[in-house]
Every structure is written in C-alpha cells, then in structure tokens.
Protein backbone atom coordinates (compact mmCIF):
# COMPACT_ATOMS: atom_id res chain seq x y z
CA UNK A 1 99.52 81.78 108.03
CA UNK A 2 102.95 80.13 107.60
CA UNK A 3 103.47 76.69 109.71
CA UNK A 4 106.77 77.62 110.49
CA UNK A 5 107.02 81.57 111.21
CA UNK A 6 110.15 83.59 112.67
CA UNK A 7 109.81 85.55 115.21
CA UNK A 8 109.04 89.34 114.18
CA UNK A 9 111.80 91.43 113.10
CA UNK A 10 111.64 94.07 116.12
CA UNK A 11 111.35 91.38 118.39
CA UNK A 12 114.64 89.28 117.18
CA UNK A 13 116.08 93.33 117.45
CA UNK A 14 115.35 93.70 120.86
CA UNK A 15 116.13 90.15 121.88
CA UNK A 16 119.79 90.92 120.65
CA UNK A 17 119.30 94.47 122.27
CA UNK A 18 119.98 96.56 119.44
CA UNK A 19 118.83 100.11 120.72
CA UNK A 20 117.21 101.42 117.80
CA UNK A 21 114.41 100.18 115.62
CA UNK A 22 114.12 99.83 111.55
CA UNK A 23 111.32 101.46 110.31
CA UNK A 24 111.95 101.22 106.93
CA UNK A 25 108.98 101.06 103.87
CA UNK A 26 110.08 97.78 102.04
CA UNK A 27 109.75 99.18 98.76
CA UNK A 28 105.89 98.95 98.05
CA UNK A 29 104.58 100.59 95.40
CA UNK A 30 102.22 103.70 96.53
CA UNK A 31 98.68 102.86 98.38
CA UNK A 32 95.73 104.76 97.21
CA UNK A 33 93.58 106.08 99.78
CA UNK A 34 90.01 105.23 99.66
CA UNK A 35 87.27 103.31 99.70
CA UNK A 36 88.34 99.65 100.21
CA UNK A 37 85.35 96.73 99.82
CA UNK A 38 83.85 95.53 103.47
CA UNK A 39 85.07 92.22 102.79
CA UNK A 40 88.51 93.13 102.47
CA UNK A 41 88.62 95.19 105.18
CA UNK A 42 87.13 91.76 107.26
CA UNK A 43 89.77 89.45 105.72
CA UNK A 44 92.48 92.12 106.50
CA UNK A 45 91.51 92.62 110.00
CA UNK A 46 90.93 88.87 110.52
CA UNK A 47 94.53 88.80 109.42
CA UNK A 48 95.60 91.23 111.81
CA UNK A 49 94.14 89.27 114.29
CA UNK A 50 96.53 86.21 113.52
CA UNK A 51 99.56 87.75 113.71
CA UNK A 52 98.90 90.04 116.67
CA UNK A 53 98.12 86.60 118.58
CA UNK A 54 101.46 85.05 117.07
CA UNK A 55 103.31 88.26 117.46
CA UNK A 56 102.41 88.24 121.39
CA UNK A 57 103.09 85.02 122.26
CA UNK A 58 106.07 85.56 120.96
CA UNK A 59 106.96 88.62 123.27
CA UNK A 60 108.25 86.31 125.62
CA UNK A 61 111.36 85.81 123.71
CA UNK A 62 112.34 89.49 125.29
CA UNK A 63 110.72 88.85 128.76
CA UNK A 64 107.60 90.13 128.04
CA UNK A 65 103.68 88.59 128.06
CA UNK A 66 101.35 89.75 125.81
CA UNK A 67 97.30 88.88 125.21
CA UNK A 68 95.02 89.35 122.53
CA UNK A 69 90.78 89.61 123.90
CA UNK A 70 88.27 90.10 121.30
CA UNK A 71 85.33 92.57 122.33
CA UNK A 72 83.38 91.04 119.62
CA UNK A 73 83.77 91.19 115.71
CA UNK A 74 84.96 94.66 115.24
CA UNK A 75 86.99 95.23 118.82
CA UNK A 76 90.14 93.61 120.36
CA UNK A 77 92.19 94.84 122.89
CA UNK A 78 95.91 93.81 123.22
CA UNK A 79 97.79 93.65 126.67
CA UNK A 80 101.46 93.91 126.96
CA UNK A 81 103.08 93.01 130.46
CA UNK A 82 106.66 93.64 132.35
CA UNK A 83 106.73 91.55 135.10
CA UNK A 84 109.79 93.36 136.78
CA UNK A 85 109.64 95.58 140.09
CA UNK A 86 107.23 96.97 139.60
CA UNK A 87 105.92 95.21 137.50
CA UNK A 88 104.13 97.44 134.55
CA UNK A 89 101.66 97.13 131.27
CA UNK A 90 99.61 98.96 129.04
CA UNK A 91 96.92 98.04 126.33
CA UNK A 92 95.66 99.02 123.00
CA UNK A 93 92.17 98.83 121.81
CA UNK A 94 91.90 98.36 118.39
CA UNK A 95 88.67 99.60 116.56
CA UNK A 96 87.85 98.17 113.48
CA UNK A 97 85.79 101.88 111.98
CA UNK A 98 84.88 102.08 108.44
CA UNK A 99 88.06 103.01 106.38
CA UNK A 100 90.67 102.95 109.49
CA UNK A 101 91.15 100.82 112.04
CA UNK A 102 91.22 103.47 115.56
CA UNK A 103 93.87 102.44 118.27
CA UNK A 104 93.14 103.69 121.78
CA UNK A 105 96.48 103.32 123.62
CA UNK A 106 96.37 103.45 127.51
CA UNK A 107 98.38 106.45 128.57
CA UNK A 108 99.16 107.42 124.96
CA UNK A 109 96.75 108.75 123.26
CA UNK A 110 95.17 107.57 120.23
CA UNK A 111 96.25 107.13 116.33
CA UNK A 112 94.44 105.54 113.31
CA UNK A 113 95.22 103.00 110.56
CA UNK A 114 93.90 103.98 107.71
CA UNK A 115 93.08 101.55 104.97
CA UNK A 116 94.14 101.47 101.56
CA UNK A 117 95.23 99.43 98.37
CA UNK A 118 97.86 98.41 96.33
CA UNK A 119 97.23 97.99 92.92
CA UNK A 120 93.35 97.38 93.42
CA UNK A 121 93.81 94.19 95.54
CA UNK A 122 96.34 94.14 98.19
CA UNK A 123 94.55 95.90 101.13
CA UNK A 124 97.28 97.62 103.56
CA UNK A 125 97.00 100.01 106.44
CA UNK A 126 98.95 103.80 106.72
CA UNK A 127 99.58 105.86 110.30
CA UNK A 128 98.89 109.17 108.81
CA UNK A 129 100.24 110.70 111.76
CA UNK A 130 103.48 109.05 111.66
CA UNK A 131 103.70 108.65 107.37
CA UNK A 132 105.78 105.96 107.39
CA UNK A 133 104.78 103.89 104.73
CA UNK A 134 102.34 101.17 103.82
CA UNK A 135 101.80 98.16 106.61
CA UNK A 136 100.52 94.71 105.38
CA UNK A 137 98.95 92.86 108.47
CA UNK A 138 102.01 91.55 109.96
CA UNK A 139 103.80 94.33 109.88
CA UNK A 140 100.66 96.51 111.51
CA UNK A 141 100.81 93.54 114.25
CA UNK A 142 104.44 94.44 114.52
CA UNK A 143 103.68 98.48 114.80
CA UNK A 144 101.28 97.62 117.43
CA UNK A 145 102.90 96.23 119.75
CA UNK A 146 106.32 97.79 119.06
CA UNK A 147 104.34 101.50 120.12
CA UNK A 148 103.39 99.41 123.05
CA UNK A 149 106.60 98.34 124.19
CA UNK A 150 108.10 101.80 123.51
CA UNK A 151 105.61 102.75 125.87
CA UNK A 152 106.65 100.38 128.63
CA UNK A 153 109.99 100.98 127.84
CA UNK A 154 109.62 104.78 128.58
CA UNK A 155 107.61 104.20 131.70
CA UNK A 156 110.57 101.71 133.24
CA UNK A 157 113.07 104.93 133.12
C-alpha cells in the first residue's frame, strides 16, 4: 500500500456533498472470466482486506465509523455506523468462494464479485448483477462500502 493515500474518491464526494456518485469504468481493457490461480485470488483478497480497513477508517471524514473483523482466512465482515438519532448501521459479510467473492448485506440481500483477469496477470473483480465494469481491490473496497452507505442513507429517510 501507498504511505501516503487520499482518501477514496466517493468519500471526498460525499464529504463535499455532491448528491450523486461516479461510477465510471476507468478505461480497462476487458476482463476474461475464468479460472484465476488460488494464489492470486489470496493476494487479491489480502489486498482487499487493506484497503477496506483504510477505506473505513477513513469514513469518519463524512461522520461515519466503520470496522473491518476477520472470521478467519476466507471471511470478514465490515460494519458501517451512523451515530445520529437513532443512531443506525448495517454490515456486509464478505465470502471469499472459489471464483467470486459472495457479499451478504444485512437488509439487502446478497451480490457476488466475480473474479477475473486482465491480460493474464492483473486479477480484478466484476458485479455481474450490476455490469459495471472491472474493480481492482481498492476500488471493490470502495463499492463495498459505498452499497453500504447507500443503504444507511436510504434507511435515514
């Protein structure tokens, strides 16, 4: 990881409270579905890992907590918290299963990453639901918790 990392993108957006949210594909060539080697689908996730903990600490730039607890190698579930009256949250278990990573989101449902590569070694992650694009691991930290907050957001109206 970078020693000296800016906040996430959605997260400077909502701290200037810009009402919408980019979602844009950054111009990545097209992933191939498939296969991908178990030890790049351990560095990835162990990636993803990193930046979800950076990219919920960093939450409380917008008034928000976050938390990151590992359920062992393959499981972590992530915690996002508004503290206002009443105060609300909701978590995300993230699965790490074969060729996808399975999210579990309390009170919405769940969706799946699913892995793939960029020119044979880049390893990124796709929402097949949603087919928007190719996520590296900071960016799939970003979706995360963004999905989350949309959630809170919702429940707060």
């Amino acid at each position: 990881m970078d020693s000296e990392k800016v906040l996430p993108e959605f997260i400077q957006k909502r701290k200037e409270r810009r009402p919408e949210l980019s979602s844009a594909e950054n111009g990545n060539p097209s992933p191939k579905p498939g296969s991908i080697a178990p030890p790049q689908r351990t560095e990835f996730w162990k990636q993803l890992l990193k930046e979800l903990e950076f990219t919920a600490s960093a939450l409380r730039e917008i008034d928000f907590t976050g938390s990151i607890s590992p359920f062992g190698e393959e499981i972590v579930r992530v915690s996002l918290h508004d503290d206002g009256i009443p105060p609300i949250s909701t978590r995300t278990d993230l699965i790490l299963d074969g060729d996808r990573i399975r999210c579990s989101v309390l009170n919405g449902g769940i969706y799946y990453l699913n892995f793939a590569s960029l020119c044979d070694t880049k390893v990124v992650v796709q929402d097949i639901q949603r087919n928007g694009g190719s996520m590296d691991a900071r960016k799939t930290a970003e979706y995360v918790v963004d999905r989350m907050l949309n959630i809170l957001e919702w429940t707060r109206r």
